[in-house]
N, C-alpha and C. Protein backbone atom coordinates (compact mmCIF):
# COMPACT_ATOMS: atom_id res chain seq x y z
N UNK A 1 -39.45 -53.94 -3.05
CA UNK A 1 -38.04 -53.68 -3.28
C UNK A 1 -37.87 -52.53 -4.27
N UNK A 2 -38.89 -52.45 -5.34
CA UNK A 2 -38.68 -51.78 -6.20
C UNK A 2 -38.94 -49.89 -5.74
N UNK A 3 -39.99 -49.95 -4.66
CA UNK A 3 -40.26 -48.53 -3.54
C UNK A 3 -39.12 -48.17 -3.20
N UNK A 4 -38.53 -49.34 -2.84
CA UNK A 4 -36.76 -49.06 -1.99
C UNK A 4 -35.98 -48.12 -2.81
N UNK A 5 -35.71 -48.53 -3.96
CA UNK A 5 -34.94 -48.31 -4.59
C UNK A 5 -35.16 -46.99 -5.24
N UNK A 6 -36.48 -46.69 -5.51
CA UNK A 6 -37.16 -45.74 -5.62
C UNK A 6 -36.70 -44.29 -4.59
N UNK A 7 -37.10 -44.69 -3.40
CA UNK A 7 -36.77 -43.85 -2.54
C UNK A 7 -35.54 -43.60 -2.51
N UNK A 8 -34.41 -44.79 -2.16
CA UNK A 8 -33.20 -44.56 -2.33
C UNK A 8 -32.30 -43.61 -3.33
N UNK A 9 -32.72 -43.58 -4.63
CA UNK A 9 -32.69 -42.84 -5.70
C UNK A 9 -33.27 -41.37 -5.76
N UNK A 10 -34.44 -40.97 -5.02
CA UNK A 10 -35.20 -39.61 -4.50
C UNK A 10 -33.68 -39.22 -3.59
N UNK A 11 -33.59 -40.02 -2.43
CA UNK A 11 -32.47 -40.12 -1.13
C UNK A 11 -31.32 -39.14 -1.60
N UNK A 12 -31.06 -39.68 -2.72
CA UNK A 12 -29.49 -39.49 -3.03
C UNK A 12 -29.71 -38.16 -4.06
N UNK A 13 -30.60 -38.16 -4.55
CA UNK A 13 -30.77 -36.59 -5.46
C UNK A 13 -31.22 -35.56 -4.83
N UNK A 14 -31.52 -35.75 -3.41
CA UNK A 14 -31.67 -34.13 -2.59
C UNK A 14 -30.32 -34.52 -2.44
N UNK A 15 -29.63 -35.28 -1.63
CA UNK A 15 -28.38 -34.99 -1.22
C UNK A 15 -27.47 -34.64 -2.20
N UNK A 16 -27.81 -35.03 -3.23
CA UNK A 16 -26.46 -34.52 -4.43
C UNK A 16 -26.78 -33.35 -4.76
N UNK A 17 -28.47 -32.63 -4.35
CA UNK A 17 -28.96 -31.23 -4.67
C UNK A 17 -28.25 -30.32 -3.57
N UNK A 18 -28.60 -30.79 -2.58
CA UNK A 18 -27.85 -30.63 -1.34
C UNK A 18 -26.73 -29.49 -1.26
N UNK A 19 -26.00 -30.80 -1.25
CA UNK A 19 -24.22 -30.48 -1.83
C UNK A 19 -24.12 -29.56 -2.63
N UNK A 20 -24.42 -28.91 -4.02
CA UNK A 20 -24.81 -28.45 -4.81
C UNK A 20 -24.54 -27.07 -4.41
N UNK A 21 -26.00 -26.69 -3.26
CA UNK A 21 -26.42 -25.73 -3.14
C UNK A 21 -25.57 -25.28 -2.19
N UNK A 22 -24.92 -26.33 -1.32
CA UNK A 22 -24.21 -25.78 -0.35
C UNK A 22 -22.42 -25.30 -1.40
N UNK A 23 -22.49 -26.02 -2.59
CA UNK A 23 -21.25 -25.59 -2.72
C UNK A 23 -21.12 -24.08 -3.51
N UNK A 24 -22.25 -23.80 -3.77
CA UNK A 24 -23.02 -22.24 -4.75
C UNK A 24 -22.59 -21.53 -3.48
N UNK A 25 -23.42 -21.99 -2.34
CA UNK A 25 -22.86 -20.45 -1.38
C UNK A 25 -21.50 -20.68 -1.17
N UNK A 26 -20.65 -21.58 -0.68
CA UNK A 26 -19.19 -21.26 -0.32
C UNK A 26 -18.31 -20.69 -1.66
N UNK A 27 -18.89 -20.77 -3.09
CA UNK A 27 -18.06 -20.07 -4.22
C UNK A 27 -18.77 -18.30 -3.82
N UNK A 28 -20.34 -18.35 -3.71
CA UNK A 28 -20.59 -16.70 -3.20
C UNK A 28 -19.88 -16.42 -2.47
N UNK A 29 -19.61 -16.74 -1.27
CA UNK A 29 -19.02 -16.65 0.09
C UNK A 29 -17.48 -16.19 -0.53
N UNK A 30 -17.02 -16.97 -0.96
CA UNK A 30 -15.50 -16.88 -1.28
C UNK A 30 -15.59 -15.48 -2.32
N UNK A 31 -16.16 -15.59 -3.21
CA UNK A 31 -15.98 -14.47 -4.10
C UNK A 31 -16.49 -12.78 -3.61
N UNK A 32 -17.51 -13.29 -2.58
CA UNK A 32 -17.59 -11.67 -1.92
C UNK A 32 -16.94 -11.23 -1.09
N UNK A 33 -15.89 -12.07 -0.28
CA UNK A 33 -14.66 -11.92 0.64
C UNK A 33 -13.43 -11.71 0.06
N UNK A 34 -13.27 -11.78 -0.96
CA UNK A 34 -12.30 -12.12 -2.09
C UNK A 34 -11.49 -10.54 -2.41
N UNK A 35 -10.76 -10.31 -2.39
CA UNK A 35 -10.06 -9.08 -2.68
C UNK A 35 -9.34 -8.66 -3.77
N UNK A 36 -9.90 -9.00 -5.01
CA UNK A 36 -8.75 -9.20 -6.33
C UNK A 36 -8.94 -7.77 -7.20
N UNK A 37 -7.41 -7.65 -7.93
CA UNK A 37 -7.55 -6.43 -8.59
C UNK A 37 -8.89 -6.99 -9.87
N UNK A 38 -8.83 -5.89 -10.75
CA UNK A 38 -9.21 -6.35 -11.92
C UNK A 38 -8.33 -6.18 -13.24
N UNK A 39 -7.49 -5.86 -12.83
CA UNK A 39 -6.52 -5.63 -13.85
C UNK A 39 -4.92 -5.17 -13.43
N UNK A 40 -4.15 -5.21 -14.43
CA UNK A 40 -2.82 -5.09 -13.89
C UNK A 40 -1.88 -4.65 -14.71
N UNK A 41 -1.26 -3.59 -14.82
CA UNK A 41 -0.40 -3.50 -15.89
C UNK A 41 1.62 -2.61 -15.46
N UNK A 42 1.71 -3.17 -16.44
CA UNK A 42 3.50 -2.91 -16.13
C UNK A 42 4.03 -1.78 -17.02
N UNK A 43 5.27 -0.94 -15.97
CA UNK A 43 5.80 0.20 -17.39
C UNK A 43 4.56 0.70 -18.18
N UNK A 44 3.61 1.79 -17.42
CA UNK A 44 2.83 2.35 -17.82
C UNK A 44 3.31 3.81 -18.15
N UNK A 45 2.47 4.41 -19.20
CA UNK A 45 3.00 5.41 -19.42
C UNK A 45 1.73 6.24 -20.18
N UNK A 46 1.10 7.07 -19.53
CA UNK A 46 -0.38 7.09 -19.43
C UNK A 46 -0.24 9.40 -20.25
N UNK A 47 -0.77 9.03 -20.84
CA UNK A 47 -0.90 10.55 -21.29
C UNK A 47 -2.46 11.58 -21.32
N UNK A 48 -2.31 12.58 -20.48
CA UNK A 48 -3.73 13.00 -20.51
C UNK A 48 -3.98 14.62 -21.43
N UNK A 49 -4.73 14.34 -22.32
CA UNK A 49 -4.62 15.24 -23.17
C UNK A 49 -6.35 15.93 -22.77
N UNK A 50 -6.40 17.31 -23.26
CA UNK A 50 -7.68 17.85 -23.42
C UNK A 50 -7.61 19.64 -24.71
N UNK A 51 -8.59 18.90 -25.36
CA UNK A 51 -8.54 20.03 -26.70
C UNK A 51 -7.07 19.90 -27.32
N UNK A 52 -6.59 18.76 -27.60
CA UNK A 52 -5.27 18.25 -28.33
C UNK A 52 -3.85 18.73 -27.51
N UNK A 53 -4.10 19.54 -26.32
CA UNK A 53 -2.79 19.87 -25.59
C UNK A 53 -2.69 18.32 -24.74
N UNK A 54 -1.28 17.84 -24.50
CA UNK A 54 -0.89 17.35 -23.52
C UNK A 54 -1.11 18.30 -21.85
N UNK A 55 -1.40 17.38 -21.00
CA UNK A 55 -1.66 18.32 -19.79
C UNK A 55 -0.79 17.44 -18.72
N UNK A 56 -0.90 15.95 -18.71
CA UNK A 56 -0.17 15.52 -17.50
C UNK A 56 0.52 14.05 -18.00
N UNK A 57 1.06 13.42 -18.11
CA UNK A 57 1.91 12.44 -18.37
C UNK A 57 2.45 11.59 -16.76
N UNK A 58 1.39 10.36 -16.80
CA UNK A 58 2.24 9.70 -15.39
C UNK A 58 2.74 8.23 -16.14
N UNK A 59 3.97 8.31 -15.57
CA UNK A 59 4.66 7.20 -15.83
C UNK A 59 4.70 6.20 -14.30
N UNK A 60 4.93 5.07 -14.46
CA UNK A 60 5.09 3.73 -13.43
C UNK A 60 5.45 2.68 -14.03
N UNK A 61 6.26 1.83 -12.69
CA UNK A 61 6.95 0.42 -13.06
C UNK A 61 5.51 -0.56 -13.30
N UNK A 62 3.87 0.18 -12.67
CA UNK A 62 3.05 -1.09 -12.23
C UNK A 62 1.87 -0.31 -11.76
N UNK A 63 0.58 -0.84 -12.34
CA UNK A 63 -0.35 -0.05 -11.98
C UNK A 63 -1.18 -1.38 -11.66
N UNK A 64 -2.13 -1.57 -10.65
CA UNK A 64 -2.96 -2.09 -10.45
C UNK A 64 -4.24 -1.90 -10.04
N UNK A 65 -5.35 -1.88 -10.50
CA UNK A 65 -6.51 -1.41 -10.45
C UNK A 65 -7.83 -2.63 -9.77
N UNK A 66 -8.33 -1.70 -8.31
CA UNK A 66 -8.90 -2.41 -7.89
C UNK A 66 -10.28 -1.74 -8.21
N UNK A 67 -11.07 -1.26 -9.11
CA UNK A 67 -11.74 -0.53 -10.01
C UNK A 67 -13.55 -1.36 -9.06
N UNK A 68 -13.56 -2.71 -9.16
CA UNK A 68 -14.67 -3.35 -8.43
C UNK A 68 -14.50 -3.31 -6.88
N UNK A 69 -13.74 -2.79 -6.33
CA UNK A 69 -13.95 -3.03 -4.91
C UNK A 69 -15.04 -1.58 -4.34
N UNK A 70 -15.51 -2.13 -2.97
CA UNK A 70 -16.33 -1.45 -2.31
C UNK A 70 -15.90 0.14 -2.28
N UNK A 71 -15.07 0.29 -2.00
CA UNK A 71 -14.41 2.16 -2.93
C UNK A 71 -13.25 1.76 -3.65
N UNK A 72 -13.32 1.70 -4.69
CA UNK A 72 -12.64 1.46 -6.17
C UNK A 72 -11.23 2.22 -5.89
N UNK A 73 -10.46 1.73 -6.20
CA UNK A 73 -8.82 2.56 -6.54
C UNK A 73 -8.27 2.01 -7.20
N UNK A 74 -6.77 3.11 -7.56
CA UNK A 74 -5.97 2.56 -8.24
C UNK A 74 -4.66 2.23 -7.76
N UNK A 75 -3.93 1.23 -7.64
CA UNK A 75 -2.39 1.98 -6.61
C UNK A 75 -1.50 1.61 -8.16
N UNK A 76 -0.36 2.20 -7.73
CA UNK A 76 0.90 2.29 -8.06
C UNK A 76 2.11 1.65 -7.04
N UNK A 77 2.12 0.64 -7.00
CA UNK A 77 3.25 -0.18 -5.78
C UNK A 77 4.49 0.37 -6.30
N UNK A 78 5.20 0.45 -7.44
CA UNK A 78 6.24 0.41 -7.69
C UNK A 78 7.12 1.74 -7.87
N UNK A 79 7.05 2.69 -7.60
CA UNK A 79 6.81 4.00 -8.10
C UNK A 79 6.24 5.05 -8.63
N UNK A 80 6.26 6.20 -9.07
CA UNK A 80 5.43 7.10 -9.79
C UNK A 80 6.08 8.43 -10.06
N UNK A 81 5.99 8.65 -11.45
CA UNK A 81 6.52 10.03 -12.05
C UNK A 81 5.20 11.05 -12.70
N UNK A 82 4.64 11.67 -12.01
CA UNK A 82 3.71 12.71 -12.61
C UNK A 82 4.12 14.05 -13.21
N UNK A 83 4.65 13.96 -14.84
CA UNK A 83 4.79 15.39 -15.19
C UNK A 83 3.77 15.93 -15.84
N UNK A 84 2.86 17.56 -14.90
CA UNK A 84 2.20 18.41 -15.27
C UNK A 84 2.61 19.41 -16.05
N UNK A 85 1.75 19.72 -17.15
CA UNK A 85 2.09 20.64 -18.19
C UNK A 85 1.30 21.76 -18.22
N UNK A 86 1.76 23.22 -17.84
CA UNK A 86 0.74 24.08 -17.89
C UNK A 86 0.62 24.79 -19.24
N UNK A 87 -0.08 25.59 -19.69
CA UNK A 87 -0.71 26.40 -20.70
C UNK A 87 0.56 27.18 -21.29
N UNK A 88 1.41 27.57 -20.69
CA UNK A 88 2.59 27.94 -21.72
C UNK A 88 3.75 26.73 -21.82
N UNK A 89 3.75 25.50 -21.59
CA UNK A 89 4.41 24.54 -21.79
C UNK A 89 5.43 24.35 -20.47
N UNK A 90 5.17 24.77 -19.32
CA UNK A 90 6.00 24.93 -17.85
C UNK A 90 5.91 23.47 -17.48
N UNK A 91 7.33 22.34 -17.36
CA UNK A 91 6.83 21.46 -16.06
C UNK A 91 6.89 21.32 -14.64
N UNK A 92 6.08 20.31 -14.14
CA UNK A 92 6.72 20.59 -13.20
C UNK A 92 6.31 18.55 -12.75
N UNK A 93 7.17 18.41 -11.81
CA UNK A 93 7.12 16.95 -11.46
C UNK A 93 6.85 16.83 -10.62
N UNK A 94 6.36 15.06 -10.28
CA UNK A 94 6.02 14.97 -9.02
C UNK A 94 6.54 13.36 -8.65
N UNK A 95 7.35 13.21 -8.46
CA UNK A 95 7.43 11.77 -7.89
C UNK A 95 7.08 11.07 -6.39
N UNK A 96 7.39 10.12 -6.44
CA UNK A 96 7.01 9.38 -5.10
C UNK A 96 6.75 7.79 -5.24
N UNK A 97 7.06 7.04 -4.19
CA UNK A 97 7.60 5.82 -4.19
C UNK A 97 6.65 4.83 -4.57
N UNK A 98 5.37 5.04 -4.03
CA UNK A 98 4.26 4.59 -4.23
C UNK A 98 2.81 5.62 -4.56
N UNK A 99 2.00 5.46 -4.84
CA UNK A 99 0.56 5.99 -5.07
C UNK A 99 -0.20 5.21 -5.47
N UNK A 100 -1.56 5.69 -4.52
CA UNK A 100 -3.21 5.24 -4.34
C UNK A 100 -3.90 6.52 -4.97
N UNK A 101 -4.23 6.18 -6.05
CA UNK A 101 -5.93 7.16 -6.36
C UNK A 101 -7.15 6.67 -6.45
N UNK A 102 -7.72 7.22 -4.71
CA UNK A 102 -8.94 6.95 -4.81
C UNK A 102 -9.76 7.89 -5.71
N UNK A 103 -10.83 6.90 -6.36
CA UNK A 103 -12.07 6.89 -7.28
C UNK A 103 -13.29 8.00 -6.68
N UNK A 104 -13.45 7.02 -6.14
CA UNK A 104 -15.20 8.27 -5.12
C UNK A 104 -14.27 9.33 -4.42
N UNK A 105 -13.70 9.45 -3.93
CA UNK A 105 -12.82 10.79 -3.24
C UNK A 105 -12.16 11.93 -4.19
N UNK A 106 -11.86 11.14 -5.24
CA UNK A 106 -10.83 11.80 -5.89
C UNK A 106 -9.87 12.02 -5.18
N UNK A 107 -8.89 11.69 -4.49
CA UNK A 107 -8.02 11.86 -3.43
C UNK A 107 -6.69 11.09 -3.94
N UNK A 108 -5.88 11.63 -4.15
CA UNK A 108 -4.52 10.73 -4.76
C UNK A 108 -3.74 10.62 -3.28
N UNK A 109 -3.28 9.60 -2.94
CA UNK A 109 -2.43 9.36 -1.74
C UNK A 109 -0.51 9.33 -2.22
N UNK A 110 -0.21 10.11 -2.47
CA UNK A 110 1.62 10.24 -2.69
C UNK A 110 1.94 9.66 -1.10
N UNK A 111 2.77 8.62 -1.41
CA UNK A 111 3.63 7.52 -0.36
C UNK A 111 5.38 7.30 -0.79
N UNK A 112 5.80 7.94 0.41
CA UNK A 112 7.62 7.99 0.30
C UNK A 112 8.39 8.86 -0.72
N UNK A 113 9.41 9.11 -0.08
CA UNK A 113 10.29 10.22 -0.80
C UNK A 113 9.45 11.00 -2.15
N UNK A 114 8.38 11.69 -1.36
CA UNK A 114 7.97 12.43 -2.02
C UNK A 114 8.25 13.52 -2.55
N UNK A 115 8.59 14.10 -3.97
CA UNK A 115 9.22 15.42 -3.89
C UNK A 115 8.37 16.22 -5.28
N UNK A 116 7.73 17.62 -5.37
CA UNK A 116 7.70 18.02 -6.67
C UNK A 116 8.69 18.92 -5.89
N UNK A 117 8.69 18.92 -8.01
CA UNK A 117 9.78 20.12 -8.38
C UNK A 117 9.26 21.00 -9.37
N UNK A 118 8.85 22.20 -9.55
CA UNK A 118 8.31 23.10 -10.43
C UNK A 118 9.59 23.09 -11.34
N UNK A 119 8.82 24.03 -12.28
CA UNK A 119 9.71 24.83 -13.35
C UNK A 119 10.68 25.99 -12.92
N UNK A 120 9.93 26.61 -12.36
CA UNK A 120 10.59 27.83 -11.78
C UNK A 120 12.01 27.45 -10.62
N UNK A 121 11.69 26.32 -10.52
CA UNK A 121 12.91 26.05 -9.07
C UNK A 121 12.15 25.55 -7.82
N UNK A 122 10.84 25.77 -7.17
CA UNK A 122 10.71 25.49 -6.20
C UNK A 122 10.42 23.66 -6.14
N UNK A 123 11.12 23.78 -4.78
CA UNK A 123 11.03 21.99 -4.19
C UNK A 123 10.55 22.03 -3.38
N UNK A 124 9.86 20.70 -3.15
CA UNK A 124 9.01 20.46 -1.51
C UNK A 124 9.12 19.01 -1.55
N UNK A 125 9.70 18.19 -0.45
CA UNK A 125 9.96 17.36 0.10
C UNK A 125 9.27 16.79 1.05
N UNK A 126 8.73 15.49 0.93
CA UNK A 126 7.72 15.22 2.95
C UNK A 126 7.74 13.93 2.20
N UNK A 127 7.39 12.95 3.10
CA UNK A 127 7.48 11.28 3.28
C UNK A 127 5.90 11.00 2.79
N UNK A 128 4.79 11.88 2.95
CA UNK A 128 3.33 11.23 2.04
C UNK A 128 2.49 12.66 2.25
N UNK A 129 2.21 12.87 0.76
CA UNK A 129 1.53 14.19 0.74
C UNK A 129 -0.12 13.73 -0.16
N UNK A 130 -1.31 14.02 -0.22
CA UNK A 130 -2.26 13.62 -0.59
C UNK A 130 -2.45 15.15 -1.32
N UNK A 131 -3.21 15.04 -2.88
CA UNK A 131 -4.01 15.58 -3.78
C UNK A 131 -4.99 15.45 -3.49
N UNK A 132 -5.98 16.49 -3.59
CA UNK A 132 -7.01 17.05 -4.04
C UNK A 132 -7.71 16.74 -5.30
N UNK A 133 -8.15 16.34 -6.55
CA UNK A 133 -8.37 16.55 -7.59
C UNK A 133 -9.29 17.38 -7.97
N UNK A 134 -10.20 17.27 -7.08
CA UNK A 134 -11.47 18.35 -7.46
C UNK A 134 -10.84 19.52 -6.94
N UNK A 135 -10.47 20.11 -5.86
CA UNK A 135 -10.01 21.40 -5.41
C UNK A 135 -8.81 21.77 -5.70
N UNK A 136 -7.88 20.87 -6.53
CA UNK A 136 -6.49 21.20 -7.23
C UNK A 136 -5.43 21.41 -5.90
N UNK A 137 -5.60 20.66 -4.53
CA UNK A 137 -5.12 21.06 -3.16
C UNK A 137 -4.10 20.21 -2.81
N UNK A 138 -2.93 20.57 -2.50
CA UNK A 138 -2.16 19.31 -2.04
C UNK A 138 -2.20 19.74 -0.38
N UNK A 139 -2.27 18.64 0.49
CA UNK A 139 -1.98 18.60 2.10
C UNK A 139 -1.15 17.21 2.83
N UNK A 140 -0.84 17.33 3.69
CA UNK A 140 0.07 16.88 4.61
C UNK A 140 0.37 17.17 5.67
N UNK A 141 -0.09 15.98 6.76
CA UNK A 141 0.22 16.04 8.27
C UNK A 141 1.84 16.08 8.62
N UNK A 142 2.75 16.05 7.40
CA UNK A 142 3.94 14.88 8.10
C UNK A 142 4.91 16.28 7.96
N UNK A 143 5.95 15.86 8.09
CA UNK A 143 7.16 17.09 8.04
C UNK A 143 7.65 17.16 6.51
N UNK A 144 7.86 18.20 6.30
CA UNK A 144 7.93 18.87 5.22
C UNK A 144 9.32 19.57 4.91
N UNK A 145 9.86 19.68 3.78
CA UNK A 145 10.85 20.82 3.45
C UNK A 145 10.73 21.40 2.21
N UNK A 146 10.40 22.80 1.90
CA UNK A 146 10.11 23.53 0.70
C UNK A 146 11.37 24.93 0.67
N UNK A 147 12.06 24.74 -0.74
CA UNK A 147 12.64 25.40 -1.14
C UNK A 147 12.17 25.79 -2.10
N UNK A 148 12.66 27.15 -2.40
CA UNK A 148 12.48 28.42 -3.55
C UNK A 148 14.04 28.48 -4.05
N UNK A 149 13.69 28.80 -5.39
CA UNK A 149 14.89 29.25 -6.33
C UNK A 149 16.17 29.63 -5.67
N UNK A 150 15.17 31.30 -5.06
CA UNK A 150 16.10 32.04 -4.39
C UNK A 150 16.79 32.29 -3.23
N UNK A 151 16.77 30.36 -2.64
CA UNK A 151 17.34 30.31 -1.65
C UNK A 151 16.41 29.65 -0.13
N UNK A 152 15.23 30.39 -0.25
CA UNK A 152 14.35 30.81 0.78
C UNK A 152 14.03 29.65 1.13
N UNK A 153 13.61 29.11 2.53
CA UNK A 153 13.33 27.31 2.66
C UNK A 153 12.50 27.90 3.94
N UNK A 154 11.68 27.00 3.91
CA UNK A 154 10.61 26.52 5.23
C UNK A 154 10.28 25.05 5.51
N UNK A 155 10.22 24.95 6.45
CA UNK A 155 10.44 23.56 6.92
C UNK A 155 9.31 23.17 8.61
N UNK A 156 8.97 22.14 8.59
CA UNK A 156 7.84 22.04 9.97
C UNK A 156 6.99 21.07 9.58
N UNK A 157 5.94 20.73 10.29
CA UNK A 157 4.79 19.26 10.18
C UNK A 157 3.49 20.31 10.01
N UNK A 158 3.41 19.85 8.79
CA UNK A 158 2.17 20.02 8.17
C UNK A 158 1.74 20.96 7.17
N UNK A 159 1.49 20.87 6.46
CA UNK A 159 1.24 21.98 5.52
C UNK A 159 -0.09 21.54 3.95
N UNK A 160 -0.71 22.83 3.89
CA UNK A 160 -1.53 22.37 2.65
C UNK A 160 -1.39 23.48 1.81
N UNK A 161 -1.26 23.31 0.53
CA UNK A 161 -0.97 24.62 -0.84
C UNK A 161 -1.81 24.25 -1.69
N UNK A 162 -1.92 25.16 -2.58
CA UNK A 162 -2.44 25.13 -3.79
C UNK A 162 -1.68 24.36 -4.96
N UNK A 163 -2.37 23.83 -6.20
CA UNK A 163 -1.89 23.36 -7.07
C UNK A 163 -0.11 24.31 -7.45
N UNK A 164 -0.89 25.58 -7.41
CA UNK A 164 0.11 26.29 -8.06
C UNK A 164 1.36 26.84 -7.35
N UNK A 165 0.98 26.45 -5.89
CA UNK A 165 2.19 26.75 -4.88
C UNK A 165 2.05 28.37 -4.57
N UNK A 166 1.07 28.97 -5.01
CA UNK A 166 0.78 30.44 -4.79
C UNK A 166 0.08 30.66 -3.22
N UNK A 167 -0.82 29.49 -2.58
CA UNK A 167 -1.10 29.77 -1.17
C UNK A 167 -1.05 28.65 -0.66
N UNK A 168 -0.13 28.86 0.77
CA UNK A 168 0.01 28.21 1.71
C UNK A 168 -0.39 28.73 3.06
N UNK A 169 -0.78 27.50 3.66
CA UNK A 169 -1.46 27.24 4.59
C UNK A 169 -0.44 26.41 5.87
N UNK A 170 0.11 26.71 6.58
CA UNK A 170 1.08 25.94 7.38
C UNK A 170 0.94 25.73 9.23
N UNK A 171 1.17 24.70 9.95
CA UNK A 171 1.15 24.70 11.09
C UNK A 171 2.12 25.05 11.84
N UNK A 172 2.92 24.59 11.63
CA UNK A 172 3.79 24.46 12.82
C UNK A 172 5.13 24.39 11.79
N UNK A 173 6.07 25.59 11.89
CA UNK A 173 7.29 25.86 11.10
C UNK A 173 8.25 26.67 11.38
N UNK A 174 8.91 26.93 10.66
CA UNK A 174 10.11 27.98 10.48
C UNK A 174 10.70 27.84 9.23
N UNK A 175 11.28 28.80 9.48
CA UNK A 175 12.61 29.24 8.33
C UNK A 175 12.99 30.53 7.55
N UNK A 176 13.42 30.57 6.72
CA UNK A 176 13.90 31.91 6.10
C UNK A 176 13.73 31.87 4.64
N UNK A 177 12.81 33.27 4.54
CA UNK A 177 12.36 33.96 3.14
C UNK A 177 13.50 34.91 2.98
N UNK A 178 13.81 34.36 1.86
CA UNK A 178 14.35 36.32 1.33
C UNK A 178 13.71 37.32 0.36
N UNK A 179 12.91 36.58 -0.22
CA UNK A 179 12.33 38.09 -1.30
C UNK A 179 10.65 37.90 -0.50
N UNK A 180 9.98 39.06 -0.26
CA UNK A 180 8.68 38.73 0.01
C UNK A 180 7.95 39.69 -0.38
């Protein structure tokens, strides 16, 4: 009787090892399927300085950072105000409804009523325009509208410029320049 009990007692400690092991993989399982930010923050207001100048200032209702995922980002669900500051103190803005900056790409994704506005006057308008960071490049498949100070507007699907709005690159457009 006393073997019995013996065994019975062996019996029940694989099975409680068992269980155990089976419940280790369904927490792995769950946690590598698992999609969570790592952080989260509200009314951000983020300042990027280099050699004591201010250079870019982004403000948001909400930043959430998925920093551990398989390509790391950051989004902005709630909005986004990017004011760039150049070397003689020029701004220029950039809003838009939402934004994603991917990490390994460097690739900022601008989502809805997207618009900068320079210093000088020029506007450009399109529904989702993507940055460059390493090549300082903004592009866009979608339709577009860019005005100048002095009137001049172009308008059409697709277009990619430079940071500085000095070269463009365009597909498919029209419109009217007046000073050239």
């Amino acid at each position: 009787m006393k073997k019995l009990v013996e065994y019975f007692a062996v019996f029940l400690a694989i099975l409680f090892l068992q269980s155990c092991e089976s419940n280790l993989k369904e927490v792995q399982r769950i946690y590598k399927t698992s999609f969570v930010p790592t952080g989260e923050a509200d009314s951000i207001n983020l300042r990027y300085t280099d050699s004591g100048r201010v250079k870019s200032i982004l403000q948001s209702l909400k930043m959430i950072d998925y920093s551990t995922a398989k390509n790391p980002f950051v989004e902005f669900p709630k909005s986004v105000l990017v004011t760039l500051i150049d070397a003689n103190g020029n701004k220029t803005t950039v809003v838009a409804d939402k934004a994603i900056s991917y990490k390994k790409t460097e690739v900022i994704d601008l989502i809805g009523n997207v618009k900068i506005q320079t210093y000088d006057g020029k506007v450009l308008e399109t529904n989702q325009l993507y940055f460059d960071q390493k090549n300082e490049w903004f592009f866009t498949e979608e339709a577009f509208t860019f005005k100048d100070a002095d009137g001049s507007y172009l308008q059409g699907i697709g277009i990619d410029f430079s940071k500085d709005f000095k070269i463009f690159n365009m597909q498919n457009n029209n419109g009217e320049v007046n000073n050239m």
